[in-house]
PDB file of N, CA and C in Angstrom:
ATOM      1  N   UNK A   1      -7.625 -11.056  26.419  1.00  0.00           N
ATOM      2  CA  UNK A   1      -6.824 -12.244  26.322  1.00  0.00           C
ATOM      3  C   UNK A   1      -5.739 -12.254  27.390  1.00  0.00           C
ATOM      4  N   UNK A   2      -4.647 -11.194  27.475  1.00  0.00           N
ATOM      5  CA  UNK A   2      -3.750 -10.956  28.919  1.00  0.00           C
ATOM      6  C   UNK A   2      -4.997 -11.299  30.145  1.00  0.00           C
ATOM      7  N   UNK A   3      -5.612 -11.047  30.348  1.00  0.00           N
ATOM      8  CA  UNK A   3      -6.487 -11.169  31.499  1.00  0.00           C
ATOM      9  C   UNK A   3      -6.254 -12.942  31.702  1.00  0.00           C
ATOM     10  N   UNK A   4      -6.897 -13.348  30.558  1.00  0.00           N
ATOM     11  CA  UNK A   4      -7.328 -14.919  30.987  1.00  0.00           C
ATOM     12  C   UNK A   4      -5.818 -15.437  31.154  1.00  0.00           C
ATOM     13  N   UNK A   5      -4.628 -14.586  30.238  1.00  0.00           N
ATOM     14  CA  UNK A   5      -3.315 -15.921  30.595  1.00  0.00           C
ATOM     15  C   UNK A   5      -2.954 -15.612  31.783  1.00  0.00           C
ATOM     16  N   UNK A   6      -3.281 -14.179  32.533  1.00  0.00           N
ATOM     17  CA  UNK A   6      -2.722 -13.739  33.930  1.00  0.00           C
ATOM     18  C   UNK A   6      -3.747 -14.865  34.576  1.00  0.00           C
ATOM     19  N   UNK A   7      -4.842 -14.680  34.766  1.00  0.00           N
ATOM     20  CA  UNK A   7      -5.402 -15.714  35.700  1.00  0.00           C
ATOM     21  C   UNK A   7      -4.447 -17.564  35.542  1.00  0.00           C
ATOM     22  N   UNK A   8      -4.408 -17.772  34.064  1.00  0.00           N
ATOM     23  CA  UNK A   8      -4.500 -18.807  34.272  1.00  0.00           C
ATOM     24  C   UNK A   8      -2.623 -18.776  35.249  1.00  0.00           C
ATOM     25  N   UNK A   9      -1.817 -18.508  34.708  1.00  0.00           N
ATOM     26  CA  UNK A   9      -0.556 -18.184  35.313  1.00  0.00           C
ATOM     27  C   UNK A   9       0.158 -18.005  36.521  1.00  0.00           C
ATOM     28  N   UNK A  10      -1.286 -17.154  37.402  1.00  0.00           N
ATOM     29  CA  UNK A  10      -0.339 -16.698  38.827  1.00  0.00           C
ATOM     30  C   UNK A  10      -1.534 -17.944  40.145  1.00  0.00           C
ATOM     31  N   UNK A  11      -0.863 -17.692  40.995  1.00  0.00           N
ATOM     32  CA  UNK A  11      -1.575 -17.973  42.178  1.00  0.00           C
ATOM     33  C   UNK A  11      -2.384 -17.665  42.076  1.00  0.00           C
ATOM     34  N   UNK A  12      -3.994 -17.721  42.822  1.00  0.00           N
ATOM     35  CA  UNK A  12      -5.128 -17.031  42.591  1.00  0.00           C
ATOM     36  C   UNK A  12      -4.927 -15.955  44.007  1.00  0.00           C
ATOM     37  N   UNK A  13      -4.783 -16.033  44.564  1.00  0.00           N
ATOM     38  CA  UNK A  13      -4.290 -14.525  45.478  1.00  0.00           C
ATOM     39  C   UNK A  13      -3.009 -13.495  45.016  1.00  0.00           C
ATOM     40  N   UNK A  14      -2.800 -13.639  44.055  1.00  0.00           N
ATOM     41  CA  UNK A  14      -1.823 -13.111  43.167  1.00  0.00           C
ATOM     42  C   UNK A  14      -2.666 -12.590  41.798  1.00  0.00           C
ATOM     43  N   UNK A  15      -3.984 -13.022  41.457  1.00  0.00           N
ATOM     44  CA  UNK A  15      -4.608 -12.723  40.295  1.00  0.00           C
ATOM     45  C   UNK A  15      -4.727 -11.154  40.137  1.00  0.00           C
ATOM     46  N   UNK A  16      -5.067 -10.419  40.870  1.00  0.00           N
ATOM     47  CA  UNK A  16      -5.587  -9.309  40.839  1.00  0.00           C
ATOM     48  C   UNK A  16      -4.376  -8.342  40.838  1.00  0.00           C
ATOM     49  N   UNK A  17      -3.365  -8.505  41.204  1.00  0.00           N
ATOM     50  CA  UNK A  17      -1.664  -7.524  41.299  1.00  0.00           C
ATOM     51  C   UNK A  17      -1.542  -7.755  40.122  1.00  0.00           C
ATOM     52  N   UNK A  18      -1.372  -9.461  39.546  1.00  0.00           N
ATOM     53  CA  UNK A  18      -0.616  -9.657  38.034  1.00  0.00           C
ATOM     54  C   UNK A  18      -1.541  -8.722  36.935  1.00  0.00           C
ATOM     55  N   UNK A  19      -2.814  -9.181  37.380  1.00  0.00           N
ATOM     56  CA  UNK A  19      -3.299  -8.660  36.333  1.00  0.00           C
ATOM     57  C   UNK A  19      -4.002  -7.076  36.144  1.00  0.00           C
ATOM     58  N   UNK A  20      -3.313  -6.165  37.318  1.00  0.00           N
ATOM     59  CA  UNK A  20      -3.153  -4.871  37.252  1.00  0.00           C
ATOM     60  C   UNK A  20      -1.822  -4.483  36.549  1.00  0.00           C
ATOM     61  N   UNK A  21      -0.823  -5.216  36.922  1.00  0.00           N
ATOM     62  CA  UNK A  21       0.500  -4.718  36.233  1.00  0.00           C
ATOM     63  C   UNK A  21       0.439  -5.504  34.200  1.00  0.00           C
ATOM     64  N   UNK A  22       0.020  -6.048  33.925  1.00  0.00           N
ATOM     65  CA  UNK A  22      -0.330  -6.333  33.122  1.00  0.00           C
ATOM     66  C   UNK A  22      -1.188  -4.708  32.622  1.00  0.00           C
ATOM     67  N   UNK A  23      -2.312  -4.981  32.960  1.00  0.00           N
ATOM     68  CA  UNK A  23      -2.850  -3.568  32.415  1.00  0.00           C
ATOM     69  C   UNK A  23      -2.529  -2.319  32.672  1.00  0.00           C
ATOM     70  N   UNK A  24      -1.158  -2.199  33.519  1.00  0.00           N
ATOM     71  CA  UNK A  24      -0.519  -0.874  33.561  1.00  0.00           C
ATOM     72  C   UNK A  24       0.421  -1.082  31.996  1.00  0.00           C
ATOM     73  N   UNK A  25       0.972  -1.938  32.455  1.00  0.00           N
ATOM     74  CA  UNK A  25       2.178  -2.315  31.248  1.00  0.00           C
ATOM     75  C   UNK A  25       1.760  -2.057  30.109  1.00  0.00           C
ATOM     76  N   UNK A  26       0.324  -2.726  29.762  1.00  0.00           N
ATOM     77  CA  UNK A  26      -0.147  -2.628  28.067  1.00  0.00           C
ATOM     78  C   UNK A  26      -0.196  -0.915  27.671  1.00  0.00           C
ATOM     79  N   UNK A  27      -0.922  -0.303  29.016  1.00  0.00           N
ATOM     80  CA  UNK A  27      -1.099   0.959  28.841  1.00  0.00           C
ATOM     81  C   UNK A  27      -0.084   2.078  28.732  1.00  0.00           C
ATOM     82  N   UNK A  28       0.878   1.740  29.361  1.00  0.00           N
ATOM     83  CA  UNK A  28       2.332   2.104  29.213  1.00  0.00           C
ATOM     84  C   UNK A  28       3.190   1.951  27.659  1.00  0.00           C
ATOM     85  N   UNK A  29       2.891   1.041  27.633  1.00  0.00           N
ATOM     86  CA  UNK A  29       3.737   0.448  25.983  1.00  0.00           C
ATOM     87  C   UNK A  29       2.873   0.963  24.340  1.00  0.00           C
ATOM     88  N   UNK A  30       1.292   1.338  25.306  1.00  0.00           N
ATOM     89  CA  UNK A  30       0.221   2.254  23.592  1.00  0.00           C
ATOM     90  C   UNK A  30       0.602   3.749  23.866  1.00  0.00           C
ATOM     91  N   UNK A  31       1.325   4.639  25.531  1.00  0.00           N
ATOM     92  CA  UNK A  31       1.666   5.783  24.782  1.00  0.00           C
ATOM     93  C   UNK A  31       3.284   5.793  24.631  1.00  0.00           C
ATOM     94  N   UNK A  32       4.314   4.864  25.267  1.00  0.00           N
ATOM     95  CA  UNK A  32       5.558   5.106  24.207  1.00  0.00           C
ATOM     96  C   UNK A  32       6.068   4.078  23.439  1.00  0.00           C
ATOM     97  N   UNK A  33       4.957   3.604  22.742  1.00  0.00           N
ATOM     98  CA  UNK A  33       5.199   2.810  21.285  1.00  0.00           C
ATOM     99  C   UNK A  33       5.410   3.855  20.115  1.00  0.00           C
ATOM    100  N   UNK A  34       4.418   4.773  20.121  1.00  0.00           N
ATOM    101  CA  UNK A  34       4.586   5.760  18.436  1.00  0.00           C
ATOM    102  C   UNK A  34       5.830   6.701  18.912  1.00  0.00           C
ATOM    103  N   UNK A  35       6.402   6.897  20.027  1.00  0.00           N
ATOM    104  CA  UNK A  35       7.603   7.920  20.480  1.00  0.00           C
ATOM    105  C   UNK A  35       8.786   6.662  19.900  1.00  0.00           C
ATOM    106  N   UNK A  36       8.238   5.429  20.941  1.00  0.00           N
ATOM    107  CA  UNK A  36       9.665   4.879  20.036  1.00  0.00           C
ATOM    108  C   UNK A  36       9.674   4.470  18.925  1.00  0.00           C
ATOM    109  N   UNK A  37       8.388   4.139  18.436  1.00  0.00           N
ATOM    110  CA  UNK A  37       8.693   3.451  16.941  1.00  0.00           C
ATOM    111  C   UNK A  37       9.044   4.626  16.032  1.00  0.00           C
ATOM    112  N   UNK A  38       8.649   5.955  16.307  1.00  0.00           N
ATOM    113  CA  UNK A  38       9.115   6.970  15.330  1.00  0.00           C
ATOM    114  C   UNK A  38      10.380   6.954  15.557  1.00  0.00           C
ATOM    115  N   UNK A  39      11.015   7.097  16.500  1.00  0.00           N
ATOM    116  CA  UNK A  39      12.399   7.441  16.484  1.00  0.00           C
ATOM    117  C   UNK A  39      13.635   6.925  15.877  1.00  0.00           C
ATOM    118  N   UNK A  40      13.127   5.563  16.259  1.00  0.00           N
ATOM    119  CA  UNK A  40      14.183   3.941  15.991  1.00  0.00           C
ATOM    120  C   UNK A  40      13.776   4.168  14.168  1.00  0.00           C
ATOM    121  N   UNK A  41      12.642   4.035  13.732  1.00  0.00           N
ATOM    122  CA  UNK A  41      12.214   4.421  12.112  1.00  0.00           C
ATOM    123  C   UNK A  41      13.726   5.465  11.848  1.00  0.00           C
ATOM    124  N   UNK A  42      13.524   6.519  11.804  1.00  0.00           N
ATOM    125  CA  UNK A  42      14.085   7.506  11.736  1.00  0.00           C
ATOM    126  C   UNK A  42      15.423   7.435  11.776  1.00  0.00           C
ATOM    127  N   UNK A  43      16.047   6.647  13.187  1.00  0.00           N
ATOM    128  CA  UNK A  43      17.570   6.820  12.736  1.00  0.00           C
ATOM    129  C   UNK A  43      17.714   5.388  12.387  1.00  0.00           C
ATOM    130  N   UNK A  44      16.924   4.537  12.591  1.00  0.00           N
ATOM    131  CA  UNK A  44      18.115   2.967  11.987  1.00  0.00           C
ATOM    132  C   UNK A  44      17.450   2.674  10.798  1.00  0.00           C
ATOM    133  N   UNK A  45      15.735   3.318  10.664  1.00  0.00           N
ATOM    134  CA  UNK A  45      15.196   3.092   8.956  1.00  0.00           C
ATOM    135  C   UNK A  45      14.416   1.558   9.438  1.00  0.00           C
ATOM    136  N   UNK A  46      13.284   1.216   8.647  1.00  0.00           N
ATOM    137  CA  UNK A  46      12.104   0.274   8.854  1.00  0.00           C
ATOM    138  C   UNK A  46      12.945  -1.095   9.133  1.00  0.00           C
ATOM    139  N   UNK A  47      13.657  -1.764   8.347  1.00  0.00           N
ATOM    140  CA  UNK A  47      14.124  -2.863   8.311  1.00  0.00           C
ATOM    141  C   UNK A  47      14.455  -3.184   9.423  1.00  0.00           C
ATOM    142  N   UNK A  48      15.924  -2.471  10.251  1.00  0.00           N
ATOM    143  CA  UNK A  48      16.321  -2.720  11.211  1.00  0.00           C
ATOM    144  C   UNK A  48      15.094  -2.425  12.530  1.00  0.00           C
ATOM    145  N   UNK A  49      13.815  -1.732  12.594  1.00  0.00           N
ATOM    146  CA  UNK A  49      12.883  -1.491  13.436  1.00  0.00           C
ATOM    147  C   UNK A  49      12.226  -2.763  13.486  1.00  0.00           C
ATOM    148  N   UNK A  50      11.812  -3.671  12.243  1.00  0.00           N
ATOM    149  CA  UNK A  50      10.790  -4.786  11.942  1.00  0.00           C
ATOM    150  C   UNK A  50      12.211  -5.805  12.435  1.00  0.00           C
ATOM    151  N   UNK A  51      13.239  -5.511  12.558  1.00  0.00           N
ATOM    152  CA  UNK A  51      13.825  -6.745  12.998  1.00  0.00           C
ATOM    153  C   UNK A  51      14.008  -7.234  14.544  1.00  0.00           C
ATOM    154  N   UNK A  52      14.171  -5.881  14.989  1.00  0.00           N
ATOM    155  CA  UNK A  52      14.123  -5.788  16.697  1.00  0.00           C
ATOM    156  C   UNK A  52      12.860  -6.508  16.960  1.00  0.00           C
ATOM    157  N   UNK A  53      11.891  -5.825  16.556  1.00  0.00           N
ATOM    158  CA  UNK A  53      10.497  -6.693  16.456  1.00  0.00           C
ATOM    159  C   UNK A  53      10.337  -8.214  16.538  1.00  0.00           C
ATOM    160  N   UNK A  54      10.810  -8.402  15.481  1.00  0.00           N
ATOM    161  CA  UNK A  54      10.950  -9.862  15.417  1.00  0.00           C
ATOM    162  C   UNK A  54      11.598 -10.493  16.190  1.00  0.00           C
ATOM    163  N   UNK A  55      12.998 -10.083  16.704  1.00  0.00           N
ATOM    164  CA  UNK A  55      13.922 -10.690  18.495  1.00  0.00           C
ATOM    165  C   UNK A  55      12.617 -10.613  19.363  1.00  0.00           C
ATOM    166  N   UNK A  56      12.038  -9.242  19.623  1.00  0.00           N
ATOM    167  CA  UNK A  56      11.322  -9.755  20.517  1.00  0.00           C
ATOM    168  C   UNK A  56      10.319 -10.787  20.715  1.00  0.00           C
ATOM    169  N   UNK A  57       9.354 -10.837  19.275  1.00  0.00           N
ATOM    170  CA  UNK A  57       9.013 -11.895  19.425  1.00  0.00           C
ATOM    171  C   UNK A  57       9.124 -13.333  19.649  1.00  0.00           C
ATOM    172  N   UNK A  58      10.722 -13.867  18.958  1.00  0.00           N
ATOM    173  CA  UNK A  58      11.145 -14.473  19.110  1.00  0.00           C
ATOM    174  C   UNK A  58      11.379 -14.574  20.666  1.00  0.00           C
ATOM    175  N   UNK A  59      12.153 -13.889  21.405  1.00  0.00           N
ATOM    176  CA  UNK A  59      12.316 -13.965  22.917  1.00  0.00           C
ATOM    177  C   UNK A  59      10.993 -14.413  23.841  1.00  0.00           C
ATOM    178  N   UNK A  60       9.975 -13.698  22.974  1.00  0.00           N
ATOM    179  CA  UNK A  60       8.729 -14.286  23.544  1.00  0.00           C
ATOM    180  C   UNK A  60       8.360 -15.739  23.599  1.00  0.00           C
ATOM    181  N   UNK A  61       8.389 -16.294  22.070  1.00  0.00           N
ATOM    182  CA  UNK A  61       7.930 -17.009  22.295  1.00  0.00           C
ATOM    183  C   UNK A  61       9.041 -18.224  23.236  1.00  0.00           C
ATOM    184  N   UNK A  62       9.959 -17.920  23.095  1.00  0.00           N
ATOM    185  CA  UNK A  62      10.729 -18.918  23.921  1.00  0.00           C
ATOM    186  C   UNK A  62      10.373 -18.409  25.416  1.00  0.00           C
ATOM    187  N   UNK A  63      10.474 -17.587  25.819  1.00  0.00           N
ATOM    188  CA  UNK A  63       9.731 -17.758  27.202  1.00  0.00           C
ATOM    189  C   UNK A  63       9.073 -18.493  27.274  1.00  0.00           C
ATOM    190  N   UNK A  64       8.097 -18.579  26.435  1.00  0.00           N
ATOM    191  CA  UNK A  64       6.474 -18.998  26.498  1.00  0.00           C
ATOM    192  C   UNK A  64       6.925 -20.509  26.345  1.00  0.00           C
ATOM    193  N   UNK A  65       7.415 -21.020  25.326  1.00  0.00           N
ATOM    194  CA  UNK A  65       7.848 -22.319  25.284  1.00  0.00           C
ATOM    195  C   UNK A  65       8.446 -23.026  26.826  1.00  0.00           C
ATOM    196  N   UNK A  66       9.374 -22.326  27.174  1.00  0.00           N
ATOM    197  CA  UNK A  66      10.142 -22.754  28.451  1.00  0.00           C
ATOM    198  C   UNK A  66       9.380 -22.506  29.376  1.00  0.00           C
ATOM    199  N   UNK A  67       8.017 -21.745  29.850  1.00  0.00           N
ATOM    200  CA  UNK A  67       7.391 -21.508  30.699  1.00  0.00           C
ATOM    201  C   UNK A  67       6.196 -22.729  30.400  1.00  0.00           C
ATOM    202  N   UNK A  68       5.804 -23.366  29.790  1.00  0.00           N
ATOM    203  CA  UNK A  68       5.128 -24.588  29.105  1.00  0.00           C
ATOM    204  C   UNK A  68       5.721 -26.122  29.407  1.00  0.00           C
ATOM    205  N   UNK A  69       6.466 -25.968  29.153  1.00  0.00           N
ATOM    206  CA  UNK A  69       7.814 -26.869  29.290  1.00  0.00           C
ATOM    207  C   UNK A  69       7.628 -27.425  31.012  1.00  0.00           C
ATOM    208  N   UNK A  70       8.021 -26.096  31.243  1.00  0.00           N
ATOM    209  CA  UNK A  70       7.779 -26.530  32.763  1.00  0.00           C
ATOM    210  C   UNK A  70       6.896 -26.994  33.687  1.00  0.00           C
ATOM    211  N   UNK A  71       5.698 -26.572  33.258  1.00  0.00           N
ATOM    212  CA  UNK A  71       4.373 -26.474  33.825  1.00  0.00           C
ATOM    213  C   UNK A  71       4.430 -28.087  33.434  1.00  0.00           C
ATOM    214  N   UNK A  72       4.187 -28.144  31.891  1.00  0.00           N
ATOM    215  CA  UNK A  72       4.020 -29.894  31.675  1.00  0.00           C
ATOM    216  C   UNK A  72       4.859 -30.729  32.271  1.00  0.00           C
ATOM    217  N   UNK A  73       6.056 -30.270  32.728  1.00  0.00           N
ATOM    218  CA  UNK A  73       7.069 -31.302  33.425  1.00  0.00           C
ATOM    219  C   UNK A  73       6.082 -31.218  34.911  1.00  0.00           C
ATOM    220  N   UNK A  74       6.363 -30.655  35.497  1.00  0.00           N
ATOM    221  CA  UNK A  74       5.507 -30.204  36.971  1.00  0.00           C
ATOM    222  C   UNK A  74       4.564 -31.446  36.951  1.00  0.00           C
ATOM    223  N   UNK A  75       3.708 -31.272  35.943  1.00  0.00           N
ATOM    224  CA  UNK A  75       2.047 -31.336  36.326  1.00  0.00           C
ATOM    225  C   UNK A  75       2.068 -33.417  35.861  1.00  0.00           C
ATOM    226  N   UNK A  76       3.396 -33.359  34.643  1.00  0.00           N
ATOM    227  CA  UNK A  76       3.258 -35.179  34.999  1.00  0.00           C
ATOM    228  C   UNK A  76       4.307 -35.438  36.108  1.00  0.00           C
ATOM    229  N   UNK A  77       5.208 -35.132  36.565  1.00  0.00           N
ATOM    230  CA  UNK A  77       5.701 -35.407  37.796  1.00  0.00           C
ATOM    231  C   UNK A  77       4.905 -35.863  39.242  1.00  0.00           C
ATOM    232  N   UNK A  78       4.321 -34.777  38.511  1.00  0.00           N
ATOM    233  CA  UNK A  78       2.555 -35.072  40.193  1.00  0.00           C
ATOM    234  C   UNK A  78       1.773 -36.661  39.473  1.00  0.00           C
ATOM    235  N   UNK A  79       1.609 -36.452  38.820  1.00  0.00           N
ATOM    236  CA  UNK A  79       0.686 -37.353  37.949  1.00  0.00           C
ATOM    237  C   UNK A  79       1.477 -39.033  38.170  1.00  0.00           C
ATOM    238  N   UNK A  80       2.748 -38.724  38.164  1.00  0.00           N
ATOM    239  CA  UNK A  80       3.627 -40.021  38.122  1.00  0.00           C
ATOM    240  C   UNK A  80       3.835 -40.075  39.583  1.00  0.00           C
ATOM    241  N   UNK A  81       3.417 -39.352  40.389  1.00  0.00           N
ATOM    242  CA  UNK A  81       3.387 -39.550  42.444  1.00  0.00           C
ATOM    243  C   UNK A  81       1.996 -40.047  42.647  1.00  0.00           C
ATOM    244  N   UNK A  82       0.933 -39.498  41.797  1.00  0.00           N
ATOM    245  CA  UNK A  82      -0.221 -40.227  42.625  1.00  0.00           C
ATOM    246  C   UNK A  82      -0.324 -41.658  42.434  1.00  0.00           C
ATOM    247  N   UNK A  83       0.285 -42.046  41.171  1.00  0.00           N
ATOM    248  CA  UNK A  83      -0.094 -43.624  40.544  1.00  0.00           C
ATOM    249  C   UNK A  83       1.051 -44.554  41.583  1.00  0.00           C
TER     250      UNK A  83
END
C-alpha cells in the first residue's frame, strides 16, 4: 500500500528514492518499535503509550488532510485555466 501512495505522490523520476526511503523507514520503525514500545510501557504505563499513539495518528491524518486539500485546490485551479 506505501508503494502505491509513494508512486501516486512524488514526481515519477522521484518514484524510486521515495519509495526506497519509505521502505527503509518501515524497516527501521519494525526493529525499534518493540525497544520503544517496551520502554515508554514501562515507565509512563499503557494508557499514556496508546495516547502518544493516537497524537500521532491524529498528526497523520491532518497531514494527509492538508496534503489533499492541496492537491484538490491545485488540480481545480488548472481545471478553472483551461475553461
Amino acid at each position: 500500500m506505501a508503494g502505491a501512495g509513494v508512486s501516486d505522490a512524488v514526481r515519477p523520476e522521484k518514484t524510486a528514492s521515495a519509495g526506497g526511503l519509505v521502505n527503509g523507514l518501515g524497516s527501521t520503525g519494525q526493529i525499534v518499535s518493540p525497544l520503544l514500545v517496551a520502554a515508554l510501557s514501562a515507565r509512563f504505563g499503557w494508557t499514556a503509550l496508546f495516547g502518544v499513539l493516537g497524537l500521532f495518528a491524529l498528526a497523520g491524518g491532518a497531514i494527509l488532510a492538508f496534503e489533499y486539500w492541496q492537491s484538490h485546490r491545485l488540480a481545480v485551479k488548472e481545471t478553472l485555466k483551461e475553461t
